[in-house]
C-alpha atoms as a PDB file:
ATOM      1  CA  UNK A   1     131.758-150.832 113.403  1.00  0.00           C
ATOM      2  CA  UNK A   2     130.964-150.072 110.000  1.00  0.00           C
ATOM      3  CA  UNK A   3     130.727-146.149 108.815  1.00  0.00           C
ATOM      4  CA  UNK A   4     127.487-146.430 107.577  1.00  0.00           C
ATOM      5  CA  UNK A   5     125.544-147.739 110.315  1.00  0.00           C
ATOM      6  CA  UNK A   6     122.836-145.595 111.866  1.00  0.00           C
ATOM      7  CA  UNK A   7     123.067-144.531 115.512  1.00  0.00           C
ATOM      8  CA  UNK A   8     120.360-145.581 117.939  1.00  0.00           C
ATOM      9  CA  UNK A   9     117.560-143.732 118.518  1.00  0.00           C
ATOM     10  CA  UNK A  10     115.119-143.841 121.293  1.00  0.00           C
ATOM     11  CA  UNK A  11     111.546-142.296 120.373  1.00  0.00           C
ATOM     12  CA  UNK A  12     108.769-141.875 122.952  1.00  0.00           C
ATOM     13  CA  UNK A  13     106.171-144.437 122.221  1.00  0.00           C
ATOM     14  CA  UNK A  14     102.671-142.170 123.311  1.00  0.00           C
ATOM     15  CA  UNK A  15     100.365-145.103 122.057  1.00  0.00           C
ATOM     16  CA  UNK A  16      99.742-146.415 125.774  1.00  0.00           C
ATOM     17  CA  UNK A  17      99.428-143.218 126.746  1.00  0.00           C
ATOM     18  CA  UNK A  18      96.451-141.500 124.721  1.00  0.00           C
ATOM     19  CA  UNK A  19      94.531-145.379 125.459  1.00  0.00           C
ATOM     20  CA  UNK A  20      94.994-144.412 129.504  1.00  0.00           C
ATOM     21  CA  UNK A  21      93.728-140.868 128.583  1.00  0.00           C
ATOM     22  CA  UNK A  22      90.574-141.640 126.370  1.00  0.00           C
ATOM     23  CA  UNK A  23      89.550-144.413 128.801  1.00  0.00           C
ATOM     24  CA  UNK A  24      89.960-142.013 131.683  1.00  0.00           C
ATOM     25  CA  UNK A  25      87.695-139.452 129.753  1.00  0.00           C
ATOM     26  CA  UNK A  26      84.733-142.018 128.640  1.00  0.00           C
ATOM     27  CA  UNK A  27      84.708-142.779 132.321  1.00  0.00           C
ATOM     28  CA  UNK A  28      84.697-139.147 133.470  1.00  0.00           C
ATOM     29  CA  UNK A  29      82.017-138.587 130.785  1.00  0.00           C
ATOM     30  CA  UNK A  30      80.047-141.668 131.959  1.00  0.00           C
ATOM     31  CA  UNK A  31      79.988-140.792 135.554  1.00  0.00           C
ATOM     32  CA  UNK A  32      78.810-137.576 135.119  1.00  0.00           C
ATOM     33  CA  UNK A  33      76.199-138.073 133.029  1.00  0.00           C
ATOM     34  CA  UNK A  34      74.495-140.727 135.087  1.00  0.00           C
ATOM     35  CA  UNK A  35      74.303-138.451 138.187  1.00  0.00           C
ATOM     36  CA  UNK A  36      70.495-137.460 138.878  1.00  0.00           C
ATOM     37  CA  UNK A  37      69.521-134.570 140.965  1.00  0.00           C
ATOM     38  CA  UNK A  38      66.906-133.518 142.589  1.00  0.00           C
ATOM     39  CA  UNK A  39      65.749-130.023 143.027  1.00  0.00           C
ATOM     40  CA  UNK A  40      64.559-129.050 147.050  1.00  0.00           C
ATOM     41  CA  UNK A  41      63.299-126.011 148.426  1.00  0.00           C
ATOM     42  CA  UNK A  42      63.533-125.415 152.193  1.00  0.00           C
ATOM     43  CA  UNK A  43      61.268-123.819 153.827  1.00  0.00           C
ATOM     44  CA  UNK A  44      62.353-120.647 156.026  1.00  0.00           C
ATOM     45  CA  UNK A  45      61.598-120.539 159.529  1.00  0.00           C
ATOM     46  CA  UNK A  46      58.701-118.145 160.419  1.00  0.00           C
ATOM     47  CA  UNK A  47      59.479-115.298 162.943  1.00  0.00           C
ATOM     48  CA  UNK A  48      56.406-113.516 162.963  1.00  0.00           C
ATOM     49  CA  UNK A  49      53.090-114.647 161.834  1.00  0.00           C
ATOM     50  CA  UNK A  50      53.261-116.354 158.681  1.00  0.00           C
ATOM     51  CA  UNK A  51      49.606-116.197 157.801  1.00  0.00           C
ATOM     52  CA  UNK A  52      46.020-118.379 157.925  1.00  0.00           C
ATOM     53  CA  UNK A  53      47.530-120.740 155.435  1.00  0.00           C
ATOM     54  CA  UNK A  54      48.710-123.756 157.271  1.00  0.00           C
ATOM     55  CA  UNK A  55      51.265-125.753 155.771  1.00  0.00           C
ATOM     56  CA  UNK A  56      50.619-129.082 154.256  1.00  0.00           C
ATOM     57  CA  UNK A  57      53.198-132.032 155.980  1.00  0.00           C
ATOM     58  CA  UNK A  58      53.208-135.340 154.046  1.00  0.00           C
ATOM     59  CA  UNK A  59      54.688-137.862 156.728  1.00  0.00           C
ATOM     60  CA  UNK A  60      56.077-140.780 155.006  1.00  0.00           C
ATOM     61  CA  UNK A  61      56.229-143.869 157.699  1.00  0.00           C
ATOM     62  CA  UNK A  62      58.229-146.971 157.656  1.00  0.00           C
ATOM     63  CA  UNK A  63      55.361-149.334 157.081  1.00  0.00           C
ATOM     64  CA  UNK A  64      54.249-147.805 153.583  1.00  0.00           C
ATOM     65  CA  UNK A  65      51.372-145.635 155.340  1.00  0.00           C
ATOM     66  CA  UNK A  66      51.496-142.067 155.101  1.00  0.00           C
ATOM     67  CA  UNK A  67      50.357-138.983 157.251  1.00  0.00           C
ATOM     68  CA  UNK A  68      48.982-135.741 156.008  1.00  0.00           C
ATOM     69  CA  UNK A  69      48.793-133.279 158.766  1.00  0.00           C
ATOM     70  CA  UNK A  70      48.110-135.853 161.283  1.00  0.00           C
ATOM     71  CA  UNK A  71      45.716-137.951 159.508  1.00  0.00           C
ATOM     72  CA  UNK A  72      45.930-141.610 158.382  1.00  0.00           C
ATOM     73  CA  UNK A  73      46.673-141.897 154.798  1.00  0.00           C
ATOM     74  CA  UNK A  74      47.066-145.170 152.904  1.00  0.00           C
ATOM     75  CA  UNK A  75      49.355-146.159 150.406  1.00  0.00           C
ATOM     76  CA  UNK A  76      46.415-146.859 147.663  1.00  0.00           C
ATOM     77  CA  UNK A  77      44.624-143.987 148.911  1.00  0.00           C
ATOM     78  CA  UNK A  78      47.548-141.432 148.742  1.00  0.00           C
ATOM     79  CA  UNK A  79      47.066-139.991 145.026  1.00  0.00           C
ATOM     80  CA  UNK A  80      43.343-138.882 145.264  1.00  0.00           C
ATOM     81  CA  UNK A  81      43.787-137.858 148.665  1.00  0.00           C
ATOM     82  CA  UNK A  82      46.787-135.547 147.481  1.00  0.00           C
ATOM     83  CA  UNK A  83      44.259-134.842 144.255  1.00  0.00           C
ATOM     84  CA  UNK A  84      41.249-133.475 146.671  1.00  0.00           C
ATOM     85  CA  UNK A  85      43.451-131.663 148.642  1.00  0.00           C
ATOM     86  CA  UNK A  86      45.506-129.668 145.529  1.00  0.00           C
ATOM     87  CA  UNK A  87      42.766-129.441 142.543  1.00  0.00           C
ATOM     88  CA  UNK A  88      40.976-126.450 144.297  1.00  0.00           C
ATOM     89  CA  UNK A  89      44.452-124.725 145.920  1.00  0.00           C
ATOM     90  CA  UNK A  90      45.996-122.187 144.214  1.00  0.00           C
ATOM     91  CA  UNK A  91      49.203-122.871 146.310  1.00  0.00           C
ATOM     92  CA  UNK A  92      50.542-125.933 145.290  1.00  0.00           C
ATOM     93  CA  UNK A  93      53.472-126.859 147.976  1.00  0.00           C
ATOM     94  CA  UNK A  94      54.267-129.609 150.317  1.00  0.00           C
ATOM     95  CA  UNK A  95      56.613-130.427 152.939  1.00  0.00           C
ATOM     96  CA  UNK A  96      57.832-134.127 152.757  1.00  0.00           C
ATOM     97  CA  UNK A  97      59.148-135.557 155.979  1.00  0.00           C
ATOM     98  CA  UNK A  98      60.139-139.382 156.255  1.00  0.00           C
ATOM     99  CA  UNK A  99      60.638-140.828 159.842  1.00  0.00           C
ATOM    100  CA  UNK A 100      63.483-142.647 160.940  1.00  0.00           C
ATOM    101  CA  UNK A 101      62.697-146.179 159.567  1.00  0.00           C
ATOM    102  CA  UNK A 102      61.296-145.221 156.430  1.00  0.00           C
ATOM    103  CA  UNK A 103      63.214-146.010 153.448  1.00  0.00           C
ATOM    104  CA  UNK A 104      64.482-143.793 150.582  1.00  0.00           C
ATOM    105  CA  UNK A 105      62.342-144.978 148.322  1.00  0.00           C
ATOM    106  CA  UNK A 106      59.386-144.674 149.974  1.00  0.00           C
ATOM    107  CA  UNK A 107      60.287-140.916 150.107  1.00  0.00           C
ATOM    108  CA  UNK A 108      61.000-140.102 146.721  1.00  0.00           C
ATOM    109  CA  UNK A 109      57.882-142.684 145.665  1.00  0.00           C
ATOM    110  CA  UNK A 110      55.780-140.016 147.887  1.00  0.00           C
ATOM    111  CA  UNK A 111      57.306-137.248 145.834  1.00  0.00           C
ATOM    112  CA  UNK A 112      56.566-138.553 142.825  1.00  0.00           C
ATOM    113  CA  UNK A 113      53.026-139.081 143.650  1.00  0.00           C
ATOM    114  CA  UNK A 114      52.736-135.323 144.790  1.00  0.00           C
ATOM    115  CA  UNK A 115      54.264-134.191 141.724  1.00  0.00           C
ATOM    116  CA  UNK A 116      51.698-135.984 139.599  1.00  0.00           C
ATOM    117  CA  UNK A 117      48.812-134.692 142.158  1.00  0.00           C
ATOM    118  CA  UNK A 118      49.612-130.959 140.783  1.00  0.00           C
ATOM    119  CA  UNK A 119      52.249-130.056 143.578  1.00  0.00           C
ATOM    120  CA  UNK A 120      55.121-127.495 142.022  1.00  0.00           C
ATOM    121  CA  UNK A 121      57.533-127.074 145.325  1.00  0.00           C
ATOM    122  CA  UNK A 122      58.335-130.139 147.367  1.00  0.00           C
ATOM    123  CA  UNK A 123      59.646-128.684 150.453  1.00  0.00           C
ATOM    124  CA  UNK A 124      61.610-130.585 153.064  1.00  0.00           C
ATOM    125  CA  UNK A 125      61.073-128.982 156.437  1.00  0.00           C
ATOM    126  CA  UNK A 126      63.853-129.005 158.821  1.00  0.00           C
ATOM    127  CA  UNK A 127      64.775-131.562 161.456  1.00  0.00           C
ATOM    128  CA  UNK A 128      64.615-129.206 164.521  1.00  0.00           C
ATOM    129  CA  UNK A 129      60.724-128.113 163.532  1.00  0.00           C
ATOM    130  CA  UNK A 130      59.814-131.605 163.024  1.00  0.00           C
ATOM    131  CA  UNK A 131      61.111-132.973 166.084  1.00  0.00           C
ATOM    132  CA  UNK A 132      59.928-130.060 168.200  1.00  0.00           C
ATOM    133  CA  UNK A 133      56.289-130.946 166.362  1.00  0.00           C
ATOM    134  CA  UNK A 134      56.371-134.809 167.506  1.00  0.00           C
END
């Protein structure tokens, strides 16, 4: 060997590294930005009497028909039925139950209908209560 040649040397190469790391971030970024959420209120379980204010149950069935406490409500009917029931209540909730073969959408279409009808709290009332109701 020569006395003037260099000795090896072995540097860490971190390109690869911040491309993993940025990629990994724009991901993390993109996933949680596209998450949607939906804000729910449950209703708590009355002990004693709760008042003369009966609670209004939207029913959303698995044929695209609706019931609202008990009564036959279509789906092209839904929005000024919701309308005459809300414009003259100062109380603007509902409890949205779906049954068992209605679909997601159906419920959340139902929502959105209430929401434009005036209703502020969409309430989902619990399992047990419904069940014991039907």
């Amino acid at each position: 060997m020569s006395s003037n040649a260099r000795p090896l040397t072995s540097d860490i190469n971190v390109t690869p590294f911040l491309d993993v790391l940025l990629v990994l971030i724009i991901t993390f970024l993109a996933a949680v930005s596209a998450r949607k959420t939906m804000d729910a209120q449950l209703p708590i379980p009355c002990q004693q009497s709760c008042g003369s204010d009966t609670p209004i149950v939207l029913e959303v069935l698995g044929d695209g028909n609706y019931l609202l406490n008990n009564r036959g409500v279509t789906a092209a009917a839904l929005a000024s039925t919701l309308h005459a029931v809300y414009d003259a209540r100062p109380e603007k909730v509902i409890q949205v139950a779906g049954h068992r073969d209605a679909s997601y959408e159906g419920v959340l279409h139902a929502m959105d209908v209430a929401r434009s009808a005036g209703v502020t709290v969409i309430a989902i009332p619990p399992s047990t209560s419904y069940a014991a109701s039907r």
